[in-house]
PDB file of N, CA and C in Angstrom:
ATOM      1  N   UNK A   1      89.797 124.758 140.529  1.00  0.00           N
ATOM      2  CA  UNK A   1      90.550 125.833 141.135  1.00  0.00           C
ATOM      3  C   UNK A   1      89.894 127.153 140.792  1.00  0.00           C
ATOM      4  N   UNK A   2      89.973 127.942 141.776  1.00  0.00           N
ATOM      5  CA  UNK A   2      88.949 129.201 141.618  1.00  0.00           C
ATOM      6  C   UNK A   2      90.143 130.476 141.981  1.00  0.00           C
ATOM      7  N   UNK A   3      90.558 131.354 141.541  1.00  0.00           N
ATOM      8  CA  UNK A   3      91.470 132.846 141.582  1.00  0.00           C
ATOM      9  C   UNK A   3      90.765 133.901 142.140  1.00  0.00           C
ATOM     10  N   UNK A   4      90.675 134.420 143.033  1.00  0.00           N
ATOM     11  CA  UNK A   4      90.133 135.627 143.669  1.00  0.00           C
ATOM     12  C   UNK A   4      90.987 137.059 143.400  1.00  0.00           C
ATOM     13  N   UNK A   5      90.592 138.151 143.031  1.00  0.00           N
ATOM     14  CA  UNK A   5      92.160 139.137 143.165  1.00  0.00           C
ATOM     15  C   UNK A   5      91.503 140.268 144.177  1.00  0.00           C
ATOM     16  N   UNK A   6      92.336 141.034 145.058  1.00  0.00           N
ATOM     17  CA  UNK A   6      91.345 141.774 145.766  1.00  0.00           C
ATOM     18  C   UNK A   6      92.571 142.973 145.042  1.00  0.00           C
ATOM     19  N   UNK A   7      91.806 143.746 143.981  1.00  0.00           N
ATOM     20  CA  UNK A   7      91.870 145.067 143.191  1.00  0.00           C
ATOM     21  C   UNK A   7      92.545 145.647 144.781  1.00  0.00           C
ATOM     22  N   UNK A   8      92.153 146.049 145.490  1.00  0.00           N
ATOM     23  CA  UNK A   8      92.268 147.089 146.537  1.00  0.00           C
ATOM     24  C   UNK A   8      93.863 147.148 146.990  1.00  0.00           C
ATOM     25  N   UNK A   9      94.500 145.721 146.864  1.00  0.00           N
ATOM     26  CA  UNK A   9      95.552 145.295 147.591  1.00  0.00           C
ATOM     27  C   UNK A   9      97.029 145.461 146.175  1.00  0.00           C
ATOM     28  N   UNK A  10      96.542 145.169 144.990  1.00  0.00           N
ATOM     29  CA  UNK A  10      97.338 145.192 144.049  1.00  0.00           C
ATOM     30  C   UNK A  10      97.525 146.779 143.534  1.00  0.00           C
ATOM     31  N   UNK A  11      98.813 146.719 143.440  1.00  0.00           N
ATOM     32  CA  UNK A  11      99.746 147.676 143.129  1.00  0.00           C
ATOM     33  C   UNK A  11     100.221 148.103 142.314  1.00  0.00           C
ATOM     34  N   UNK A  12      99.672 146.748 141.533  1.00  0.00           N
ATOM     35  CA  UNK A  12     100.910 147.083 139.862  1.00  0.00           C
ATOM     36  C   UNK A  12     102.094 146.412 139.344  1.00  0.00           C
ATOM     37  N   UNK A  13     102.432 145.963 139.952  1.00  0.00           N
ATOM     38  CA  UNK A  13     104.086 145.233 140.260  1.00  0.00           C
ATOM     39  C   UNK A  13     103.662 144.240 138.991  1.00  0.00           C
ATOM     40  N   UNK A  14     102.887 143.440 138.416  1.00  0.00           N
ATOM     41  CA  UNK A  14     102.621 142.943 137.295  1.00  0.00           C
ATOM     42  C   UNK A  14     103.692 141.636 137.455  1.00  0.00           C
ATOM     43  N   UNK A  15     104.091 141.044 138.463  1.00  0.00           N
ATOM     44  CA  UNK A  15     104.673 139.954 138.794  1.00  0.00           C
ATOM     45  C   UNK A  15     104.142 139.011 138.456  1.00  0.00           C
ATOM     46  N   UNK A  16     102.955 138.563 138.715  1.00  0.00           N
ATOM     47  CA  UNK A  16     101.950 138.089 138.415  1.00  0.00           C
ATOM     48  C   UNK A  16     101.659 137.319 137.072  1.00  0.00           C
ATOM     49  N   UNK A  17     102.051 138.785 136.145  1.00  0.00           N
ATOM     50  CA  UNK A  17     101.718 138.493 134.761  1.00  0.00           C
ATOM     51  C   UNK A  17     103.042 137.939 134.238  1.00  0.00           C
ATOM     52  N   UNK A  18     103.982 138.534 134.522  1.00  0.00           N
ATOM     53  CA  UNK A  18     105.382 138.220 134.707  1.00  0.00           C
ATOM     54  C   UNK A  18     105.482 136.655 134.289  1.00  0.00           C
ATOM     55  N   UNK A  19     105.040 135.993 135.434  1.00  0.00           N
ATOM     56  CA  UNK A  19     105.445 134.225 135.648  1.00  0.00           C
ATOM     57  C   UNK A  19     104.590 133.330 135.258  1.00  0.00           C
ATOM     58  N   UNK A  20     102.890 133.876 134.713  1.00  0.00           N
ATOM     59  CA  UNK A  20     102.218 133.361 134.358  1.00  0.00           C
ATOM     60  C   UNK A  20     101.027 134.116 133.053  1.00  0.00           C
ATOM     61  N   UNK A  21     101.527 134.397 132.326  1.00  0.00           N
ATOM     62  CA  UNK A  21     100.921 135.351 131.066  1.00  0.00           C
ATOM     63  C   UNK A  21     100.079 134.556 130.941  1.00  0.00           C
ATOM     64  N   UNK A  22      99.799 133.016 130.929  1.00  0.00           N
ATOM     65  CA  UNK A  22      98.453 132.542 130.487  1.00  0.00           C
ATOM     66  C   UNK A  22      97.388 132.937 131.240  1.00  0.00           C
ATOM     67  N   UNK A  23      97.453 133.329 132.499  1.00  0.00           N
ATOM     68  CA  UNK A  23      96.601 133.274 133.690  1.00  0.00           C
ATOM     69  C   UNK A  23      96.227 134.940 133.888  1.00  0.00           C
ATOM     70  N   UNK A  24      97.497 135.709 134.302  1.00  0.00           N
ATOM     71  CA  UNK A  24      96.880 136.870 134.347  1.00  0.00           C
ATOM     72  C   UNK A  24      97.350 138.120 133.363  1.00  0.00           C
ATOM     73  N   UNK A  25      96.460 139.250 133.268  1.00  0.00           N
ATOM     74  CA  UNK A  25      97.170 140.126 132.294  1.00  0.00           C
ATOM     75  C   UNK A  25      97.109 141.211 133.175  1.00  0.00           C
ATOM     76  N   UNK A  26      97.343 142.772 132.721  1.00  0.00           N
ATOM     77  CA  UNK A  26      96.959 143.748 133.548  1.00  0.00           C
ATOM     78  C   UNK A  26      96.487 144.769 133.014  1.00  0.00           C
ATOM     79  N   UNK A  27      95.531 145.359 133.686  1.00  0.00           N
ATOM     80  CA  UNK A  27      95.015 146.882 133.340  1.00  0.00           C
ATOM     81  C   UNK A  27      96.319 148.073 132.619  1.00  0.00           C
ATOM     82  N   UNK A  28      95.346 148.147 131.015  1.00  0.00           N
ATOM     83  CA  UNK A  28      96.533 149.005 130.498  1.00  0.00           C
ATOM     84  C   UNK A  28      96.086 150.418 131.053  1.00  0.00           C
ATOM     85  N   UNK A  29      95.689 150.870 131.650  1.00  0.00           N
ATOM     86  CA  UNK A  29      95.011 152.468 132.891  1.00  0.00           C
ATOM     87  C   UNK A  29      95.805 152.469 133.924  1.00  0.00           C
ATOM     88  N   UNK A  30      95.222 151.430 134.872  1.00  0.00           N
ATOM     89  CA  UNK A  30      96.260 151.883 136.533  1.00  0.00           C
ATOM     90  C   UNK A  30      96.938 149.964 136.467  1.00  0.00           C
ATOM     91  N   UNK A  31      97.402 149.910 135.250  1.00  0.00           N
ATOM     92  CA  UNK A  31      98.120 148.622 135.436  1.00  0.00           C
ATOM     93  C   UNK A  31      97.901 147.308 136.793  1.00  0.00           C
ATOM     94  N   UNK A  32      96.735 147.217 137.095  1.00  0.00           N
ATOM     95  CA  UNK A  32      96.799 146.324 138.047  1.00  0.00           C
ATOM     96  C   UNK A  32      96.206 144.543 137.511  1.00  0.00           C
ATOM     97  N   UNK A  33      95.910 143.800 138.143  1.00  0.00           N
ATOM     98  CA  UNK A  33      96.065 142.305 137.639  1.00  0.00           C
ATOM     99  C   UNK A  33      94.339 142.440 137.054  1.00  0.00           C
ATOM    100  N   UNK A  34      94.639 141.480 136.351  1.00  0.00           N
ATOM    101  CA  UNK A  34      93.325 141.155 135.853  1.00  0.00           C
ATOM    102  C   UNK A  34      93.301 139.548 135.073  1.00  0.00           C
ATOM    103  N   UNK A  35      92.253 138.883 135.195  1.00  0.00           N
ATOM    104  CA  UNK A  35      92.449 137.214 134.765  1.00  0.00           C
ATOM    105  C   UNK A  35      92.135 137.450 133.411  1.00  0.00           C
ATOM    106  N   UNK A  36      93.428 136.607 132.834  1.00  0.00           N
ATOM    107  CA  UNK A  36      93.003 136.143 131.303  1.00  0.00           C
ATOM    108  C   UNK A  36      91.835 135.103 131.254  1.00  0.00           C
ATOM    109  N   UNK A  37      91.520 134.227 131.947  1.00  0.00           N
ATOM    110  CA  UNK A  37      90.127 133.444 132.382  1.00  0.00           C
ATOM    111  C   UNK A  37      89.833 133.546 133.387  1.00  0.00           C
ATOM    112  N   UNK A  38      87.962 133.242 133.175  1.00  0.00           N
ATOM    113  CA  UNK A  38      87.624 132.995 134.229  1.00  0.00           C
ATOM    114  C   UNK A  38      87.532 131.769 135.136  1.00  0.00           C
ATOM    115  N   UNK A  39      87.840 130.328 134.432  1.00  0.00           N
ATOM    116  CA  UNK A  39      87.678 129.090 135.401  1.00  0.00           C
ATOM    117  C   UNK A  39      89.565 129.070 134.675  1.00  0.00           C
ATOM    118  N   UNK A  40      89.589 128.595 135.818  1.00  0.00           N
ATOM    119  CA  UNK A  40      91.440 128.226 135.691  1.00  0.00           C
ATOM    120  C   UNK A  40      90.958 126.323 135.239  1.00  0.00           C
ATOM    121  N   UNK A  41      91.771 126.169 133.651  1.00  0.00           N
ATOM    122  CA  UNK A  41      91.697 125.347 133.482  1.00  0.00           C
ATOM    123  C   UNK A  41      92.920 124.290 134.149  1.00  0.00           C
ATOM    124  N   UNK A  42      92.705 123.069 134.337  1.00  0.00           N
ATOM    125  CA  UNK A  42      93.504 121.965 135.172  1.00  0.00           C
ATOM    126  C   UNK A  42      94.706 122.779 134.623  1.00  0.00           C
ATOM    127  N   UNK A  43      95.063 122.616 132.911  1.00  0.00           N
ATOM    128  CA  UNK A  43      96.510 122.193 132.366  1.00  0.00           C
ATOM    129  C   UNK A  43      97.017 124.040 132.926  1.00  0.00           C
ATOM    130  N   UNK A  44      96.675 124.562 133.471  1.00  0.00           N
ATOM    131  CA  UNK A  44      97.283 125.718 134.150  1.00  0.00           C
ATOM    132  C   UNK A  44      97.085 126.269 135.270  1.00  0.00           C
ATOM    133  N   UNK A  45      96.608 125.338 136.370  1.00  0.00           N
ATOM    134  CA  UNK A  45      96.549 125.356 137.787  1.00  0.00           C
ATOM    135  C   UNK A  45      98.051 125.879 137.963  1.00  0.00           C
ATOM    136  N   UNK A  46      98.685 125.092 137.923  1.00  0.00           N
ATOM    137  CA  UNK A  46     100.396 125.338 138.412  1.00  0.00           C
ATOM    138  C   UNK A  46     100.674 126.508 137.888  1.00  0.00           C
ATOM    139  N   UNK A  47      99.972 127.332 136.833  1.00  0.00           N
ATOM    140  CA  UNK A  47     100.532 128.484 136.478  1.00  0.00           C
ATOM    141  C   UNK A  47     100.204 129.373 136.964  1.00  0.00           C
ATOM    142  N   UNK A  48      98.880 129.519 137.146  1.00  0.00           N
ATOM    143  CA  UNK A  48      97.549 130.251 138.278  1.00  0.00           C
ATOM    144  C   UNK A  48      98.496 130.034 139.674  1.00  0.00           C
ATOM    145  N   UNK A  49      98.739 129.332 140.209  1.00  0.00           N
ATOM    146  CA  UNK A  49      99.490 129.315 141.546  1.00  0.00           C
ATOM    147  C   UNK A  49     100.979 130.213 141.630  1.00  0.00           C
ATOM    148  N   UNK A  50     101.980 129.838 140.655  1.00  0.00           N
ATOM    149  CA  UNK A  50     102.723 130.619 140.661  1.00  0.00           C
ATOM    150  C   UNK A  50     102.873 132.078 140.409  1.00  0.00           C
ATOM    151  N   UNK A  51     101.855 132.459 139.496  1.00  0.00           N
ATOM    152  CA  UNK A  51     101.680 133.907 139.509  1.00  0.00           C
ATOM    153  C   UNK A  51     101.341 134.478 140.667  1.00  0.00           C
ATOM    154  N   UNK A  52     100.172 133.557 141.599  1.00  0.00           N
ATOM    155  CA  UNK A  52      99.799 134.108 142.724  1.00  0.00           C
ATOM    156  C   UNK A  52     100.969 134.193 143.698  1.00  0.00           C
ATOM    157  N   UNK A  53     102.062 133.497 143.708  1.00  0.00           N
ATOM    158  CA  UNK A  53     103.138 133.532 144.466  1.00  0.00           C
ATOM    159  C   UNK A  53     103.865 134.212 144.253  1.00  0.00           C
ATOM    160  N   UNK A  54     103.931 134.465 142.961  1.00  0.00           N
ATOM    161  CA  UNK A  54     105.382 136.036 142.760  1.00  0.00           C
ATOM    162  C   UNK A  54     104.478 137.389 143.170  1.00  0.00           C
ATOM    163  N   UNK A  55     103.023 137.411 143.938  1.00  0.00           N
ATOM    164  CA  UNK A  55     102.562 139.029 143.997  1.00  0.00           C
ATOM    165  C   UNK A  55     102.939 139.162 145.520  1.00  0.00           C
ATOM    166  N   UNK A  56     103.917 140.430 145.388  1.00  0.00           N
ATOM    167  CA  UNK A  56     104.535 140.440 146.749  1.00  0.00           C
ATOM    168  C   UNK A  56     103.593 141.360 148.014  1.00  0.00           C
ATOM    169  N   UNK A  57     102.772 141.859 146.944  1.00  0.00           N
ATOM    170  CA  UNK A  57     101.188 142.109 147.855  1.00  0.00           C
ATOM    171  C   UNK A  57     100.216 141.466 148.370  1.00  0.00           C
ATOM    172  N   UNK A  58     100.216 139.962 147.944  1.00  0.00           N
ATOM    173  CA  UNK A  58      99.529 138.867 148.370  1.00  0.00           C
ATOM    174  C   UNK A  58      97.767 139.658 147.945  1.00  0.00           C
ATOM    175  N   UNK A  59      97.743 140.085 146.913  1.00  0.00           N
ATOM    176  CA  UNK A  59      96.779 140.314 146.433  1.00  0.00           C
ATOM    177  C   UNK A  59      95.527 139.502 145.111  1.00  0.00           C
ATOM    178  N   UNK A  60      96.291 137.725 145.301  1.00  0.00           N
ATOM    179  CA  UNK A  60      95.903 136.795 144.997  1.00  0.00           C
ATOM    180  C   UNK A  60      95.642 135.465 145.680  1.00  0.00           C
ATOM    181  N   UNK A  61      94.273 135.305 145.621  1.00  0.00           N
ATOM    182  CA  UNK A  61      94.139 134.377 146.518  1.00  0.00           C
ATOM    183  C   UNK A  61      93.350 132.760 145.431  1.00  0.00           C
ATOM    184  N   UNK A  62      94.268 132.478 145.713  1.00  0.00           N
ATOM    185  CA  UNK A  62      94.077 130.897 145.201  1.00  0.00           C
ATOM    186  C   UNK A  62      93.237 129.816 146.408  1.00  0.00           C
ATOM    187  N   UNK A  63      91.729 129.416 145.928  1.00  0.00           N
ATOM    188  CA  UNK A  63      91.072 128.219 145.968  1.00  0.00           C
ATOM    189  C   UNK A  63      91.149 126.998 145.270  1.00  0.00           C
ATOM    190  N   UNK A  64      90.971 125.498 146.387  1.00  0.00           N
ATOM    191  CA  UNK A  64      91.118 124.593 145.863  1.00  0.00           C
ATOM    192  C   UNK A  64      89.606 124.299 144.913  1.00  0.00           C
ATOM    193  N   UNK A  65      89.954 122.864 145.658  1.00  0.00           N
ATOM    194  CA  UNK A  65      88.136 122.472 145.675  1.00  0.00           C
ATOM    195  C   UNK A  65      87.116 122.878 145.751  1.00  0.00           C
ATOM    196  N   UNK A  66      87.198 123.170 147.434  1.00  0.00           N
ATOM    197  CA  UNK A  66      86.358 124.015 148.305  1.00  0.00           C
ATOM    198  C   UNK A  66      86.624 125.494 148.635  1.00  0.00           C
ATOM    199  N   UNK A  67      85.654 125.854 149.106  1.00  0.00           N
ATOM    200  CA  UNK A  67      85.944 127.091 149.741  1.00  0.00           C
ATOM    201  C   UNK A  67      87.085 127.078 150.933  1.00  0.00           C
ATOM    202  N   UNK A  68      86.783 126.858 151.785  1.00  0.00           N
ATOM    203  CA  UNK A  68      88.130 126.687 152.718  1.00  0.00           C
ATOM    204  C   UNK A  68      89.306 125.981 152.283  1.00  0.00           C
ATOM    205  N   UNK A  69      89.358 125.694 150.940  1.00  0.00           N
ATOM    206  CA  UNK A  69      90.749 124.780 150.360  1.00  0.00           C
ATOM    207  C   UNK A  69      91.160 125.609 149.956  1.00  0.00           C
ATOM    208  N   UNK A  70      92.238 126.638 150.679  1.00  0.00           N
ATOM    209  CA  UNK A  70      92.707 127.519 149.948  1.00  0.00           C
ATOM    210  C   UNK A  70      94.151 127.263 150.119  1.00  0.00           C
ATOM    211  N   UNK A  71      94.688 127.211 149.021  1.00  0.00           N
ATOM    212  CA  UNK A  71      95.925 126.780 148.447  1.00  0.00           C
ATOM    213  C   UNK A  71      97.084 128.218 148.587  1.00  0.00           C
ATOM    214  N   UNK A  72      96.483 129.688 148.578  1.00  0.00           N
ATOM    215  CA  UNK A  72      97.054 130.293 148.434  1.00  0.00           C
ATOM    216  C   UNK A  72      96.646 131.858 148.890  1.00  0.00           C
ATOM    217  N   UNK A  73      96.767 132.629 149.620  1.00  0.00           N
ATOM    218  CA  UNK A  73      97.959 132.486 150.410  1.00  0.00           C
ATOM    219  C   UNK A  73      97.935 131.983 151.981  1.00  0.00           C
ATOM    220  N   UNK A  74      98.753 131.149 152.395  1.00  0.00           N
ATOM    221  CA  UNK A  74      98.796 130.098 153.534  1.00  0.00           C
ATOM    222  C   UNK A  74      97.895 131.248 154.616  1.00  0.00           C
ATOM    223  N   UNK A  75      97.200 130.841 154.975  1.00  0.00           N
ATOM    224  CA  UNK A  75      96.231 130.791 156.708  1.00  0.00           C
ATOM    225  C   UNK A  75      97.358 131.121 157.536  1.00  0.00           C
ATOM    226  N   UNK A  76      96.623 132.305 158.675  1.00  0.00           N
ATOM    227  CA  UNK A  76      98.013 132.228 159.414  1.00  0.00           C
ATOM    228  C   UNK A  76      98.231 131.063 160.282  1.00  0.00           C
ATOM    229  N   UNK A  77      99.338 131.076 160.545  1.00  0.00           N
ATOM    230  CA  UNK A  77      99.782 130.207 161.401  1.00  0.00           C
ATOM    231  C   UNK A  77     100.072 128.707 160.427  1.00  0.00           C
ATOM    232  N   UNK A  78      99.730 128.566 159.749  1.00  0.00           N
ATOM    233  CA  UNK A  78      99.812 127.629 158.235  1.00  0.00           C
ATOM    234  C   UNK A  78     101.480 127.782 157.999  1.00  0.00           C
ATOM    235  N   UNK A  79     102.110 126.445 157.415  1.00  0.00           N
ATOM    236  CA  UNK A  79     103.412 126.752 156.945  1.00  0.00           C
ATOM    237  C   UNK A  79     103.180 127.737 155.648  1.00  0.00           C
ATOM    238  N   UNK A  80     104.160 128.718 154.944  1.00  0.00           N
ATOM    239  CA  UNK A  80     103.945 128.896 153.905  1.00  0.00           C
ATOM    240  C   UNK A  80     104.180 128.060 152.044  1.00  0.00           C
TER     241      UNK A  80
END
């Protein structure tokens, strides 16, 4: 599993860090997300995912496998 964050889109809201402190922390300056690692280990995939789901900026983008396995956030037209 691979975490992308696009800085540009995050806000601050620290939701993120909120639901998953193992995964992300945030900039103590302009408070925005930042990864506590860089390879998301297995035993915290599920945690890496849910953080990406509480950012109501969708300024986390979760990969599977592959590049086009993206788990997060749904493709349009994709259920969510």
């Amino acid at each position: 599993m691979r975490v992308i964050v696009d800085l540009s889109r995050c806000v601050g809201h620290a939701r993120c860090q909120a639901v998953a402190k193992g995964v992300y922390s945030t900039d103590e300056v302009e408070g925005k997300v930042l990864l506590v690692c860089g390879a998301i280990p297995q035993e915290l995939e599920a945690l890496a995912l849910r953080g990406a789901r509480a950012c109501p900026e969708r300024a986390i983008t979760v990969l599977g496998g592959g590049e086009s396995d993206q788990l997060w956030p749904p493709r349009r037209g994709a259920a969510a």
